[in-house]
PDB file of N, CA and C in Angstrom:
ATOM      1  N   UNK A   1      -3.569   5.332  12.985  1.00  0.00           N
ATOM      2  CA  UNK A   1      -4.745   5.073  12.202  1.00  0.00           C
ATOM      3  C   UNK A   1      -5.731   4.256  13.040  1.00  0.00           C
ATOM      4  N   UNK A   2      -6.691   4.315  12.522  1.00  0.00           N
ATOM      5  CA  UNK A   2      -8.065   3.205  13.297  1.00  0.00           C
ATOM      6  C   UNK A   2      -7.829   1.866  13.278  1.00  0.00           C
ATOM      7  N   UNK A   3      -7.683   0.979  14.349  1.00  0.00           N
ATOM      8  CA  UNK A   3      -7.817  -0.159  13.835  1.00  0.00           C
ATOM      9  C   UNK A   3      -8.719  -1.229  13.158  1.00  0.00           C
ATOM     10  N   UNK A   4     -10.049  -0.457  12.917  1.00  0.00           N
ATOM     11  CA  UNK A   4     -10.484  -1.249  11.906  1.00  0.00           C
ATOM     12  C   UNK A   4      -9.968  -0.694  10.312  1.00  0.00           C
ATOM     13  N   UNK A   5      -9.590  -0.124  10.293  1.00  0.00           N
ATOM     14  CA  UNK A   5      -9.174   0.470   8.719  1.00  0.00           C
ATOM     15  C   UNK A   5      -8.908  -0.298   7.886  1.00  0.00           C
ATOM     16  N   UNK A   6      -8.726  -0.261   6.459  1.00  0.00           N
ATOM     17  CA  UNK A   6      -8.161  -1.495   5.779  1.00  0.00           C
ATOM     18  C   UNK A   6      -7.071  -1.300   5.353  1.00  0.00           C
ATOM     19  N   UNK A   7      -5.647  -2.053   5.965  1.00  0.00           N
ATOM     20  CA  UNK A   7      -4.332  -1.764   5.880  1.00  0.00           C
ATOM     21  C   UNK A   7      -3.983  -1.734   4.310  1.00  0.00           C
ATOM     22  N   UNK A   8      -4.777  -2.133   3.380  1.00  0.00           N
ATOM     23  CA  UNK A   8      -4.015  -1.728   2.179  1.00  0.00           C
ATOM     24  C   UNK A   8      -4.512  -0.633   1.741  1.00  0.00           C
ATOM     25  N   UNK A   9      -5.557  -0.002   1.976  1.00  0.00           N
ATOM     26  CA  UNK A   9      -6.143   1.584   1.695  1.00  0.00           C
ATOM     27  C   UNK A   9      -4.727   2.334   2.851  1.00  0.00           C
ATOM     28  N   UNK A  10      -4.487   1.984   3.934  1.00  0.00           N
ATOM     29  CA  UNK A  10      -3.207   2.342   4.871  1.00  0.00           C
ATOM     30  C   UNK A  10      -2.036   2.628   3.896  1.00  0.00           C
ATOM     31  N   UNK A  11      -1.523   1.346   3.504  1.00  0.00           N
ATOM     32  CA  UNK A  11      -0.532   1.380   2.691  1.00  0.00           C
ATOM     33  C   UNK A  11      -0.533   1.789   1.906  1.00  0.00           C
ATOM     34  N   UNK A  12      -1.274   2.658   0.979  1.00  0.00           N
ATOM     35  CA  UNK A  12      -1.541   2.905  -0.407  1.00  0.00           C
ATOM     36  C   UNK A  12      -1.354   4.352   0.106  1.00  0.00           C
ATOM     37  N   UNK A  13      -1.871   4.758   1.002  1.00  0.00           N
ATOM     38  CA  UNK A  13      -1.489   6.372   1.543  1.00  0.00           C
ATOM     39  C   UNK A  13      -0.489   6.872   1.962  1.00  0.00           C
ATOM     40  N   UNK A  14       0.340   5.522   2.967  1.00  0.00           N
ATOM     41  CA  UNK A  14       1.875   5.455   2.936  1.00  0.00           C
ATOM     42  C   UNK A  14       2.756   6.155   1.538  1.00  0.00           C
ATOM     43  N   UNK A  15       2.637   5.195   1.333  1.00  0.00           N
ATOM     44  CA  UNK A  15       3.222   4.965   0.039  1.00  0.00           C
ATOM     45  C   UNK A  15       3.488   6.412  -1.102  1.00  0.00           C
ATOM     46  N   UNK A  16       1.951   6.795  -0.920  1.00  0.00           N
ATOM     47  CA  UNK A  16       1.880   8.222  -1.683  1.00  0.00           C
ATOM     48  C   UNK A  16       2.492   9.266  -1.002  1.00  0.00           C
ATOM     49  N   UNK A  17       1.904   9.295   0.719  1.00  0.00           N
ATOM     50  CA  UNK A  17       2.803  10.346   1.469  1.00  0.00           C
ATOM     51  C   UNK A  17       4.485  10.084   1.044  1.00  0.00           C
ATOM     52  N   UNK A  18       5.274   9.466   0.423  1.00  0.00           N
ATOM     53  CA  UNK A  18       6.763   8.668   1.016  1.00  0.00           C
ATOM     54  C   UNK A  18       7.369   9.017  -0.545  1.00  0.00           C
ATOM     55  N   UNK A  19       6.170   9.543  -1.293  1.00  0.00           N
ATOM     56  CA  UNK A  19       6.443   9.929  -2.912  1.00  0.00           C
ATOM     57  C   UNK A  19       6.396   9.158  -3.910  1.00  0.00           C
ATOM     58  N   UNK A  20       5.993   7.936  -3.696  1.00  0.00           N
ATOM     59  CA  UNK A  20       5.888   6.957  -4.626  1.00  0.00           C
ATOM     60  C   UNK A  20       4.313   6.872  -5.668  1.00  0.00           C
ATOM     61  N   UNK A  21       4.256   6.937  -6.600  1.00  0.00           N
ATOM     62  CA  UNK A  21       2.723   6.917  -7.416  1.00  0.00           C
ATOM     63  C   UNK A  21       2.090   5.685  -7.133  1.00  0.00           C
ATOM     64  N   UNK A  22       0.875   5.332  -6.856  1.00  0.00           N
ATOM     65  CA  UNK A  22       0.383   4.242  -6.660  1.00  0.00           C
ATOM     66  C   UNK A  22      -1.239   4.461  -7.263  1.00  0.00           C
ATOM     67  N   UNK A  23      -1.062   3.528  -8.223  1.00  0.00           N
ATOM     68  CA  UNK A  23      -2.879   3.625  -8.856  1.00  0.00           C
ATOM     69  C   UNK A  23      -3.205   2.305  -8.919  1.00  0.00           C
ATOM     70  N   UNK A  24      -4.568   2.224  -8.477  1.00  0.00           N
ATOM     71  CA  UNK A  24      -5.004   0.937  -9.184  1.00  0.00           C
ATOM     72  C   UNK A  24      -5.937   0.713 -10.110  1.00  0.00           C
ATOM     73  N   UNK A  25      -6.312  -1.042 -10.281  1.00  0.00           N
ATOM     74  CA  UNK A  25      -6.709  -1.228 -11.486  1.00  0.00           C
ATOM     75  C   UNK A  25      -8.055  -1.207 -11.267  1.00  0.00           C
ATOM     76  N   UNK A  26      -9.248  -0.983 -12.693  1.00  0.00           N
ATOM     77  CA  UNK A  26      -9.959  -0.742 -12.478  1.00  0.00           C
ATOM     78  C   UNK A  26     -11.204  -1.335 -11.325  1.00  0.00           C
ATOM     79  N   UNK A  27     -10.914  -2.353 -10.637  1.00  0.00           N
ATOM     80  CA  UNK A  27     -11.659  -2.707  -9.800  1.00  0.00           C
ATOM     81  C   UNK A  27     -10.990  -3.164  -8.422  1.00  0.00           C
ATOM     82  N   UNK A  28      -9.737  -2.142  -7.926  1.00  0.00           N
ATOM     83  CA  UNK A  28      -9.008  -1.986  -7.281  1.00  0.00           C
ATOM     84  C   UNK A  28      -9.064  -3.436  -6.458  1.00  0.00           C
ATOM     85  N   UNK A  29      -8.137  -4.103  -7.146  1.00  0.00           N
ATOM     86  CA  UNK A  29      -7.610  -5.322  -6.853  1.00  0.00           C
ATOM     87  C   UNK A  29      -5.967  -5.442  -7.028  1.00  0.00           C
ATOM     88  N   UNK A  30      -5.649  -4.699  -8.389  1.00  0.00           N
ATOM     89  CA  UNK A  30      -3.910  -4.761  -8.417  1.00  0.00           C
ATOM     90  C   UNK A  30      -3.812  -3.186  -8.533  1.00  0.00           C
ATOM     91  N   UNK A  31      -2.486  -2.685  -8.061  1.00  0.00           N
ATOM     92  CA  UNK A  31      -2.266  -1.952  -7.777  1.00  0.00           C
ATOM     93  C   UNK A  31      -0.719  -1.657  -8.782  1.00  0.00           C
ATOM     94  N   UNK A  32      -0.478  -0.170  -9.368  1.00  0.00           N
ATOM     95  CA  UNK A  32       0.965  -0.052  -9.965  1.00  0.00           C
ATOM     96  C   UNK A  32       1.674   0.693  -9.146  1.00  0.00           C
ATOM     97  N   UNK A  33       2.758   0.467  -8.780  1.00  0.00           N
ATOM     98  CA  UNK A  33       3.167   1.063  -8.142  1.00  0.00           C
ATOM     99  C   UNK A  33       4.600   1.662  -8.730  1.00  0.00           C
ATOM    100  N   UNK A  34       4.814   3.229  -9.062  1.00  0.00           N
ATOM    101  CA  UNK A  34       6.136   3.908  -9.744  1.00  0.00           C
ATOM    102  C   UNK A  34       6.182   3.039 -10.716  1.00  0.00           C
ATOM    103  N   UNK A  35       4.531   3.132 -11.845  1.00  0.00           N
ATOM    104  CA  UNK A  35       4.879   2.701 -13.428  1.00  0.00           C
ATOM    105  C   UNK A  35       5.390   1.166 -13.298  1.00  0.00           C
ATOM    106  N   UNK A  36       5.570   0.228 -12.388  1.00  0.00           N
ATOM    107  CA  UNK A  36       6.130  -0.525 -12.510  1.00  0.00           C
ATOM    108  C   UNK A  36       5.258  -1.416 -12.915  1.00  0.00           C
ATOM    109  N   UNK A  37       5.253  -3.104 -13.187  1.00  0.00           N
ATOM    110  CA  UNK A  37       4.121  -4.382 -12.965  1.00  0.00           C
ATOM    111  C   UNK A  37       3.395  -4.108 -11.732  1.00  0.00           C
ATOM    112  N   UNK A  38       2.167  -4.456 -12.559  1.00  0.00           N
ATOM    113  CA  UNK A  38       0.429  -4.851 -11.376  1.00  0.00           C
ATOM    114  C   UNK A  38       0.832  -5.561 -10.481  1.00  0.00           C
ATOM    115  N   UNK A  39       0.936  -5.058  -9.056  1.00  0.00           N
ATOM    116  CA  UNK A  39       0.787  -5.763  -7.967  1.00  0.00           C
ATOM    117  C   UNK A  39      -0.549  -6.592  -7.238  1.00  0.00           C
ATOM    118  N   UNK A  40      -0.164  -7.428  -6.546  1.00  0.00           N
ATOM    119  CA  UNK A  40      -1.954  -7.754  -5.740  1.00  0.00           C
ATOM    120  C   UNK A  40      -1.665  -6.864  -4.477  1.00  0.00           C
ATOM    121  N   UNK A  41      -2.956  -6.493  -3.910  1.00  0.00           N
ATOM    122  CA  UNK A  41      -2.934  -5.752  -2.812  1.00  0.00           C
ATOM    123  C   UNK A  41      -2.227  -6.391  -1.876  1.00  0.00           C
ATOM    124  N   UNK A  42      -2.377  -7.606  -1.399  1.00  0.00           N
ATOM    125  CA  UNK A  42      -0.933  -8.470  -0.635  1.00  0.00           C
ATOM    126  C   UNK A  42       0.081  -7.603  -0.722  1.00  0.00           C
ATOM    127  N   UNK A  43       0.588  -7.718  -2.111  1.00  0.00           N
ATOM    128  CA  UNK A  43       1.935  -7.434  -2.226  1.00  0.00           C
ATOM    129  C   UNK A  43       2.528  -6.008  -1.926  1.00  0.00           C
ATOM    130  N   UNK A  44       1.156  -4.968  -1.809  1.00  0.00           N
ATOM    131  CA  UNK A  44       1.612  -3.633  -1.695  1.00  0.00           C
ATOM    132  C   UNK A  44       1.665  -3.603  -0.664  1.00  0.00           C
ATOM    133  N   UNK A  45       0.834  -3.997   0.018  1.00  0.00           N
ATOM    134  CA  UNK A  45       0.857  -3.615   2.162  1.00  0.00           C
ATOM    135  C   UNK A  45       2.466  -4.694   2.189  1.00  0.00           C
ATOM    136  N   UNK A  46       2.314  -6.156   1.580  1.00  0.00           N
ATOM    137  CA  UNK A  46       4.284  -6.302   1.800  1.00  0.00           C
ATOM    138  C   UNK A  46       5.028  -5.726   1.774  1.00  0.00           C
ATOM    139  N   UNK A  47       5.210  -4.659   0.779  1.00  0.00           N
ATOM    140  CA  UNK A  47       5.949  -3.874  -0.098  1.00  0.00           C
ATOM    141  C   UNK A  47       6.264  -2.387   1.132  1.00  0.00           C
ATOM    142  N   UNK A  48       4.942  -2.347   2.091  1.00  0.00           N
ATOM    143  CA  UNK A  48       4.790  -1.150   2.372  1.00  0.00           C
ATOM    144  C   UNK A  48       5.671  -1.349   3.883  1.00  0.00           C
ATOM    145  N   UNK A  49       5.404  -2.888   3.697  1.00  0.00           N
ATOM    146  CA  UNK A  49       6.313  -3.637   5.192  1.00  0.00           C
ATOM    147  C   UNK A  49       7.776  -3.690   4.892  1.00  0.00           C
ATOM    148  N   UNK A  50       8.330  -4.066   3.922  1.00  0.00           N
ATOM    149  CA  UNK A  50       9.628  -4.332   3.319  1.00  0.00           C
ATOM    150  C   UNK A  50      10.544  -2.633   3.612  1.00  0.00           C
ATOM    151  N   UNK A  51       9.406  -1.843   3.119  1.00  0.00           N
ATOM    152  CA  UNK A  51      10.278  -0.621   2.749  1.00  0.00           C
ATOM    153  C   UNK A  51      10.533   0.050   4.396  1.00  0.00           C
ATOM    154  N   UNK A  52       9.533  -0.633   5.810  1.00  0.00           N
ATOM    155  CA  UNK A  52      10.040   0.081   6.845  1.00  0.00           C
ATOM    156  C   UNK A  52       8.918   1.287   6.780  1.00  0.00           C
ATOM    157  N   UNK A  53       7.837   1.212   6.162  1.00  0.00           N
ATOM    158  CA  UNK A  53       6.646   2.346   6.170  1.00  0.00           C
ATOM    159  C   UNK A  53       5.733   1.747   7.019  1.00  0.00           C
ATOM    160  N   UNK A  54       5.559   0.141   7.315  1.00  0.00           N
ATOM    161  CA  UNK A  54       4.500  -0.357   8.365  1.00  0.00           C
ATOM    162  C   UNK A  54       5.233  -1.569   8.926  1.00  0.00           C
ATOM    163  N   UNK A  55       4.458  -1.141  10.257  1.00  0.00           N
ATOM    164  CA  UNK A  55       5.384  -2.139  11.488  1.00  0.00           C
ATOM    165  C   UNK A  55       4.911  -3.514  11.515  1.00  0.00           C
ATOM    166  N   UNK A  56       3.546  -3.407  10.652  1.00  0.00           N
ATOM    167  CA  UNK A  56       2.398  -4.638  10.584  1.00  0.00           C
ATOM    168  C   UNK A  56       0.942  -4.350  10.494  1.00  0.00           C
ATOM    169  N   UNK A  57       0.275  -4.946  10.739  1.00  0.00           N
ATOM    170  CA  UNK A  57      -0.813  -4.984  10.129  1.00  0.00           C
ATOM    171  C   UNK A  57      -1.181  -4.138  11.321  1.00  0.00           C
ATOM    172  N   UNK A  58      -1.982  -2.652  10.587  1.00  0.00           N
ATOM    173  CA  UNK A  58      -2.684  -1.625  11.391  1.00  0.00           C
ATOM    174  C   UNK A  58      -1.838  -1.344  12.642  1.00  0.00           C
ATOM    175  N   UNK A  59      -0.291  -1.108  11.770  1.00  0.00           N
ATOM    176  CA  UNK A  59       0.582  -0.208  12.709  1.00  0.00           C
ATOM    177  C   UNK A  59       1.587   0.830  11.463  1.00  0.00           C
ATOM    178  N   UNK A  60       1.014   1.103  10.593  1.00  0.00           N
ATOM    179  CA  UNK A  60       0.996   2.094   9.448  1.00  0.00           C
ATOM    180  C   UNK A  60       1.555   3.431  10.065  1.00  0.00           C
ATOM    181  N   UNK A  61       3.143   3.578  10.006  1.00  0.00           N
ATOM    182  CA  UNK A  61       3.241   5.404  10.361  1.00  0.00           C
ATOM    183  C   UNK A  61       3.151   6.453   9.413  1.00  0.00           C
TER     184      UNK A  61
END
């Protein structure tokens, strides 16, 4: 990806490529991720780090 990109628009594409649903809220600040509780965008690019989908910030495979 580009490195100026914004790693949680990154992660949010992850995430969808990997099969997981991810929507956010109306002024895309929290994010649901598989029906679950509103995340903060923090927590999804964490989430996107935890699961082994990003190596770090704007290293998104």
């Amino acid at each position: 990806m580009f490195e100026d990109a914004d790693p949680i628009a990154e992660a949010v594409t992850v995430l969808k490529s990997r099969g997981h649903t991810v929507e956010p809220d109306d002024d895309f600040e929290n994010w649901r991720v598989d029906g679950g509780d509103w995340l903060t965008a923090g927590d999804v690019l964490a989430w996107a780090i935890v699961l082994g989908l990003n190596g770090g910030v704007g290293r998104l495979q």
